[in-house]
Every structure is written in structure tokens, then in C-alpha cells.
C-alpha atoms as a PDB file:
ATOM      1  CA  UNK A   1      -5.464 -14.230   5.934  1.00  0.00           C
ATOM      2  CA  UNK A   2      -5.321 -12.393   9.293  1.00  0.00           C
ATOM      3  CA  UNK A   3      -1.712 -11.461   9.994  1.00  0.00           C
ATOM      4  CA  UNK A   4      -1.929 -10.353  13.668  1.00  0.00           C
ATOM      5  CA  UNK A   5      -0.938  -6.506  13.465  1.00  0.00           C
ATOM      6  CA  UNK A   6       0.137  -6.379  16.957  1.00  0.00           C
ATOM      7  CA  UNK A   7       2.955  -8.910  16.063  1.00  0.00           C
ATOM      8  CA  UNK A   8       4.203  -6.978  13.041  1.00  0.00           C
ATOM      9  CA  UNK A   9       4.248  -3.853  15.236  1.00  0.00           C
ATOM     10  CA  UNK A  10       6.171  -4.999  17.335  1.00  0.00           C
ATOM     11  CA  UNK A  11       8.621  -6.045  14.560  1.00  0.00           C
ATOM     12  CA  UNK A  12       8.960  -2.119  13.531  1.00  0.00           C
ATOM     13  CA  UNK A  13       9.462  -1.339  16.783  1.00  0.00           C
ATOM     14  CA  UNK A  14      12.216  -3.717  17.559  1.00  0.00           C
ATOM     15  CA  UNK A  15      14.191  -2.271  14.827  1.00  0.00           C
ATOM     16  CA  UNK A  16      13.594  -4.866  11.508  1.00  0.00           C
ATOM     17  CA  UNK A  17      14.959  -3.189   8.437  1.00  0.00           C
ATOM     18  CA  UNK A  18      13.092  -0.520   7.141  1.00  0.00           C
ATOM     19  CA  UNK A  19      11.426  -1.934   4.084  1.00  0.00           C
ATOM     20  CA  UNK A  20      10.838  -5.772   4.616  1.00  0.00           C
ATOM     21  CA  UNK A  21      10.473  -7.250   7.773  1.00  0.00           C
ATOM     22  CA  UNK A  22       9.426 -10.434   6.537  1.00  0.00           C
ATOM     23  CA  UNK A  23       8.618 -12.470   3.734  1.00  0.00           C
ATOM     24  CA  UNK A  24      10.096 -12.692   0.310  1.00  0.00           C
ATOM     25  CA  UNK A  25      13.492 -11.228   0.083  1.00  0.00           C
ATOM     26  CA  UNK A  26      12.758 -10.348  -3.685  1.00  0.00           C
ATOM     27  CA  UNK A  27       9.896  -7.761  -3.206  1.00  0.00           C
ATOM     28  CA  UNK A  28      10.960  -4.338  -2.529  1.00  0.00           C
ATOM     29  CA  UNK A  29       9.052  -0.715  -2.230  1.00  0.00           C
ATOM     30  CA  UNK A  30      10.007   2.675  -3.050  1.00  0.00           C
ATOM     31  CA  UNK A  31       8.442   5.835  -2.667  1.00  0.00           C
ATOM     32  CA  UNK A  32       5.495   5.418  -0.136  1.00  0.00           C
ATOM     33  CA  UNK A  33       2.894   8.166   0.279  1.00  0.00           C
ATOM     34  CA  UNK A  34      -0.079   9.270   1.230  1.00  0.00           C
ATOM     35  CA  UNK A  35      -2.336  12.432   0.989  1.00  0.00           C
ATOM     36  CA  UNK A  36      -3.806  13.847   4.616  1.00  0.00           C
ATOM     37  CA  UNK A  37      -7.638  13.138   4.336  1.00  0.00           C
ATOM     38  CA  UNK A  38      -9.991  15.339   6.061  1.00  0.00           C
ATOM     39  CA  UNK A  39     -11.431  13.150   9.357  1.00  0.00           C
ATOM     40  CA  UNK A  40     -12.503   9.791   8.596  1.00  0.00           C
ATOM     41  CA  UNK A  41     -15.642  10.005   6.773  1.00  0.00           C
ATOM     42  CA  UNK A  42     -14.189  10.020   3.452  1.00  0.00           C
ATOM     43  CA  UNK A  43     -11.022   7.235   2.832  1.00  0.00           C
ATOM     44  CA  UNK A  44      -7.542   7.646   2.129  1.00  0.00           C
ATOM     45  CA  UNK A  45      -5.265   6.266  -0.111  1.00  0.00           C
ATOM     46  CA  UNK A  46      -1.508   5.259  -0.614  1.00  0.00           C
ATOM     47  CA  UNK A  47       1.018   4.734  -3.204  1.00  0.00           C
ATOM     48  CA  UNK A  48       4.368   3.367  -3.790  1.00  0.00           C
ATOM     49  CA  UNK A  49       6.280   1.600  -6.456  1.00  0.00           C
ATOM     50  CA  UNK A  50       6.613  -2.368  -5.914  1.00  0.00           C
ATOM     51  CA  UNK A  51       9.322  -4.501  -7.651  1.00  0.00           C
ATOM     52  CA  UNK A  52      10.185  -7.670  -8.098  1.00  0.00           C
ATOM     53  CA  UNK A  53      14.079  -8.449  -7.841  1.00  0.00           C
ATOM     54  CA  UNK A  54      13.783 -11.762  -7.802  1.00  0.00           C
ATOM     55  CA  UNK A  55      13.971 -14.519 -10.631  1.00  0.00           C
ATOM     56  CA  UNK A  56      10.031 -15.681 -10.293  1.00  0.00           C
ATOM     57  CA  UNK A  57       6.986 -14.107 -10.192  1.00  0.00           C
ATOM     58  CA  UNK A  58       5.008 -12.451  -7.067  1.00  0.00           C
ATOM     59  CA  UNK A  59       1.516 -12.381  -6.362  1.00  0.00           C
ATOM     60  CA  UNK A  60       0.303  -9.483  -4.156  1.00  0.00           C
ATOM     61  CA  UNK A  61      -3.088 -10.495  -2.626  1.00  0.00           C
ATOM     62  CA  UNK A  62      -3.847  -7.853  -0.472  1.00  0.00           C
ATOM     63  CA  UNK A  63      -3.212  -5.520   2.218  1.00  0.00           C
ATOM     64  CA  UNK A  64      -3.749  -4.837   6.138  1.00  0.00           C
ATOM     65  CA  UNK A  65      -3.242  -2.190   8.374  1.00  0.00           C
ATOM     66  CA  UNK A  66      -4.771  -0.408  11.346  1.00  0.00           C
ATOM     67  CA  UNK A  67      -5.649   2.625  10.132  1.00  0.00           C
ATOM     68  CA  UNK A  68      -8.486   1.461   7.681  1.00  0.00           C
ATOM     69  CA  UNK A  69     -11.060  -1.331   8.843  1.00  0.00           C
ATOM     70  CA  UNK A  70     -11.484  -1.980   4.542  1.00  0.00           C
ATOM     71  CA  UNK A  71      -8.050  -1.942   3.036  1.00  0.00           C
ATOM     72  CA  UNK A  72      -7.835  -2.613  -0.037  1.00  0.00           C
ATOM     73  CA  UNK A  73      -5.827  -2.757  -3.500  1.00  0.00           C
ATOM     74  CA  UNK A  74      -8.681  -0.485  -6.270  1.00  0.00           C
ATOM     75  CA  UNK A  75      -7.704   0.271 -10.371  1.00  0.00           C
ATOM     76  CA  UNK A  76      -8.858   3.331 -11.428  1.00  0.00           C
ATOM     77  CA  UNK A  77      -9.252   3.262 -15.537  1.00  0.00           C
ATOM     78  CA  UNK A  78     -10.686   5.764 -17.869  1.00  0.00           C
ATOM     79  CA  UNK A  79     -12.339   4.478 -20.815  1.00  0.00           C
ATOM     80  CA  UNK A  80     -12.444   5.296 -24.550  1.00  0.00           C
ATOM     81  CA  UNK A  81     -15.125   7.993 -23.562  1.00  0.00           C
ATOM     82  CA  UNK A  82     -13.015  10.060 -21.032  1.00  0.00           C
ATOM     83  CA  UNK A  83     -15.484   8.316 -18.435  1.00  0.00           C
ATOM     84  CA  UNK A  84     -13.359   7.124 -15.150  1.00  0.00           C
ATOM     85  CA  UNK A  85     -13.968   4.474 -13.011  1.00  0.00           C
ATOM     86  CA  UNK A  86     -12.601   2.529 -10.194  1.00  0.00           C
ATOM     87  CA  UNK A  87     -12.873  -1.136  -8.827  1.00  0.00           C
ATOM     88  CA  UNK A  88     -11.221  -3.680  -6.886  1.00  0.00           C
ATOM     89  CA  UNK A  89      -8.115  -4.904  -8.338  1.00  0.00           C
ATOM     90  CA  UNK A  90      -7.664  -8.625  -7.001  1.00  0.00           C
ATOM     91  CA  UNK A  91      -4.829 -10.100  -6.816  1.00  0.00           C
ATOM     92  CA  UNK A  92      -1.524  -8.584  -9.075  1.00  0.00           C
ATOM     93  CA  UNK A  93       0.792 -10.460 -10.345  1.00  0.00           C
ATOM     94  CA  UNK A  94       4.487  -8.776 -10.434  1.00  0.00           C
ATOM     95  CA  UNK A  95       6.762 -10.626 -13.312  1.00  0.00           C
ATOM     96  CA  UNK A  96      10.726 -10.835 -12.275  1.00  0.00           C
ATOM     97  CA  UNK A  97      12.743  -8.077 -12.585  1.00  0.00           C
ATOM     98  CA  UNK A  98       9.393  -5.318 -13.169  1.00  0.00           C
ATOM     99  CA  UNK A  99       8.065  -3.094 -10.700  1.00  0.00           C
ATOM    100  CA  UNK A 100       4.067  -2.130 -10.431  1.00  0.00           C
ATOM    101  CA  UNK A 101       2.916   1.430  -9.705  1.00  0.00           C
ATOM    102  CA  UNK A 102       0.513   2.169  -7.104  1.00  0.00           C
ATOM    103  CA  UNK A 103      -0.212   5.811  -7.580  1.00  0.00           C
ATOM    104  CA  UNK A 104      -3.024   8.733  -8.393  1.00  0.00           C
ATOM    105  CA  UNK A 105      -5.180   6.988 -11.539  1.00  0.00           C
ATOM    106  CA  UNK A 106      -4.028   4.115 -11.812  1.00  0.00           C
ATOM    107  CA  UNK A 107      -3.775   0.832  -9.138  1.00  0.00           C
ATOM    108  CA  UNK A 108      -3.723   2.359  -5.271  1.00  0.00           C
ATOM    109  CA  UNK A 109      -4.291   1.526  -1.452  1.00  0.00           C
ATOM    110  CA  UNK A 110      -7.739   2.292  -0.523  1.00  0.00           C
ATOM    111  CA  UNK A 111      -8.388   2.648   2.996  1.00  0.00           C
ATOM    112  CA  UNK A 112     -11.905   2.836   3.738  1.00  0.00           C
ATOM    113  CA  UNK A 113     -13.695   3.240   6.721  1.00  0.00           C
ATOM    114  CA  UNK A 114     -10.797   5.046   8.155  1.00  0.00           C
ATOM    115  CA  UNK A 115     -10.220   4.201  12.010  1.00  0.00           C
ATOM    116  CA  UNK A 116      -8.627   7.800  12.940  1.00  0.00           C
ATOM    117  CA  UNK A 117      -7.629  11.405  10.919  1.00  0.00           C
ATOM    118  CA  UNK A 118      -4.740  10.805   8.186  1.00  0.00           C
ATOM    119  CA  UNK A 119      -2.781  13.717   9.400  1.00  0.00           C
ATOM    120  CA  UNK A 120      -0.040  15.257   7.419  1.00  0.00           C
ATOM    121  CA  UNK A 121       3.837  14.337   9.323  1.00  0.00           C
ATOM    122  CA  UNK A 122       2.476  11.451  10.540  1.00  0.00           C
ATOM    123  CA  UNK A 123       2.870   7.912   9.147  1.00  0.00           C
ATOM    124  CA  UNK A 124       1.222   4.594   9.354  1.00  0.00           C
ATOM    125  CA  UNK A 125       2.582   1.072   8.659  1.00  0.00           C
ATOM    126  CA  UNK A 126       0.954  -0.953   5.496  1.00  0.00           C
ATOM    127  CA  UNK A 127       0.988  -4.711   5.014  1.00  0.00           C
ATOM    128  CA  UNK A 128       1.602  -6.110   2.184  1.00  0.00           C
ATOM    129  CA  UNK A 129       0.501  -9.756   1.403  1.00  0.00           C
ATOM    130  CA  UNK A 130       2.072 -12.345  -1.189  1.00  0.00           C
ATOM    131  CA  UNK A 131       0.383 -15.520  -2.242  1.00  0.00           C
ATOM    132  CA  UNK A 132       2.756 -17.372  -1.008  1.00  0.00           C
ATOM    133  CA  UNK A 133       2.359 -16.056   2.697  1.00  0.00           C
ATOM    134  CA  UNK A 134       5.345 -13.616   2.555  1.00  0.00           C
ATOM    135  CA  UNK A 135       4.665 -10.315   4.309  1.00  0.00           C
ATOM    136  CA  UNK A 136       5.936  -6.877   3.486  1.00  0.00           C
ATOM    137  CA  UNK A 137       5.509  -3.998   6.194  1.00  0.00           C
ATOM    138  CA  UNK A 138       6.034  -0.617   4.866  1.00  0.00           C
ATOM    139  CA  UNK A 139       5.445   2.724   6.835  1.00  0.00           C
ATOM    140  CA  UNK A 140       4.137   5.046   5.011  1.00  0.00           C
ATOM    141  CA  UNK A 141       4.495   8.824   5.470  1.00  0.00           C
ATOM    142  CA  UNK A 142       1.321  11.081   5.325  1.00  0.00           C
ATOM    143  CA  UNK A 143       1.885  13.988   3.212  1.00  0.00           C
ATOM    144  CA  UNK A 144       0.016  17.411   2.521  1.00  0.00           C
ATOM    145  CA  UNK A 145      -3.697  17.304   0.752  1.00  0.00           C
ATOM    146  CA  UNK A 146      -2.340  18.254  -2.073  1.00  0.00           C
ATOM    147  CA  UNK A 147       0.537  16.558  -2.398  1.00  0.00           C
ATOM    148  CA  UNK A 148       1.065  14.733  -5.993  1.00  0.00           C
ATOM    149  CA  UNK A 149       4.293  12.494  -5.381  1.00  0.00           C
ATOM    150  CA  UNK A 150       6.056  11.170  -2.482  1.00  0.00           C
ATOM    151  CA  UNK A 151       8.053  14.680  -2.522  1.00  0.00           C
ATOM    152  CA  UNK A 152       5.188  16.425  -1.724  1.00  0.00           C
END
């Protein structure tokens, strides 16, 4: 895919709207968070709520940013046994009018391999990317290590 970050960078800086700087007009995201993660050995995650506002289905494919050198969209799923597991989610398909949850134990943003310290107050932009070669840019604020929801 290969969006070139640089380019969408400089669309945050020139002022785009705050939630979608380009790409379809129908996907929209709420409620973006992440927890601080200690240095960069381990990875980080982030959530948010997705929708759909439009009248036909959207296909999220994937994700980019800088921070990460493996972003990527992971499940995690208990089973039957209380055993949890996570894995790579491919590609999700959002139905009009519904709205899918990234957040703690269920579908998230795993960034792995993390290029530099999540640290709490700051924030980091996330790309979002549509089958249909729409983009999505979303900054997302770094909370506390704790923190459970984009409140904190």
C-alpha cells in the first residue's frame, strides 16, 4: 500500500479537519487512545470506535504510522475454556450505519517494534486504510499506563 507518511503529515500540519483528512467521507472515529508503554521493547496499542455513516459498506485493510515499524489491526478472543488468545485480524468489514470497536479484548492497533517511548500527553497520528484507497488520519492521544478508556 505505502501511503507516504511525510505527505499525510504535512496534511495535519496544514490544518485538514481533525478526523479525516482524506478518503471516504462516510468513515468517522471517536474516542482514540492509547496506554503509555514502557520504552520500546514491548508494543503498544490503540483504540477507538470506527463507524460507518455512509449507505455502503467499508473495508478497513490496515494501518500505518511512524511510531511502530509493524502496525497492525490483532483480535483478541477468549474461548469456551477461559483460554485467551490473539491474532491478526485481516481485513474488517464495517456494514452502513454500524460502528466497530477497537478496544482492550477485543479488535485493537498493535504497534510492534515500536520506533520511540509511547509517552503519556503526547500523541501520534494513525492511518487508517480502506479497500478502496480512502485514507483516514487520526491522532491519537497517549494516555496513562493504566488508563482503561479514552478518559483515562
Amino acid at each position: 500500500m505505502g501511503y507516504p507518511i511525510r505527505t499525510l503529515l504535512m496534511a495535519l500540519i496544514i490544518g485538514l479537519p481533525a478526523t479525516v483528512y482524506a478518503g471516504s467521507e462516510a468513515v468517522t472515529v471517536e474516542n482514540a487512545w492509547a496506554r503509555a508503554a514502557i520504552g520500546t521493547s514491548r508494543p503498544g496499542a490503540a483504540y477507538m470506535d470506527i463507524s460507518n455513516t455512509g449507505d455502503e459498506a467499508v473495508t478497513l485493510t490496515g494501518i500505518e504510522t511512524d511510531i511502530a515499524m509493524m502496525p497492525m489491526i490483532h483480535r483478541s478472543a477468549t474461548d469456551a475454556k477461559g483460554v485467551s488468545s490473539m491474532s491478526m485480524a485481516g481485513d474488517i468489514v464495517i456494514a452502513p450505519g454500524e460502528t466497530v470497536m477497537l478496544e482492550p479484548g477485543g479488535y485493537h492497533a498493535m504497534l510492534m517494534k515500536l520506533r520511540q517511548p509511547m509517552e503519556e500527553g503526547e500523541s501520534f497520528p494513525l492511518i487508517l486504510l480502506f479497500s478502496d484507497g480512502g485514507i483516514v488520519v487520526v491522532e491519537v492521544p497517549i494516555l496513562g499506563i493504566a488508563a482503561r478508556g479514552p478518559e483515562g
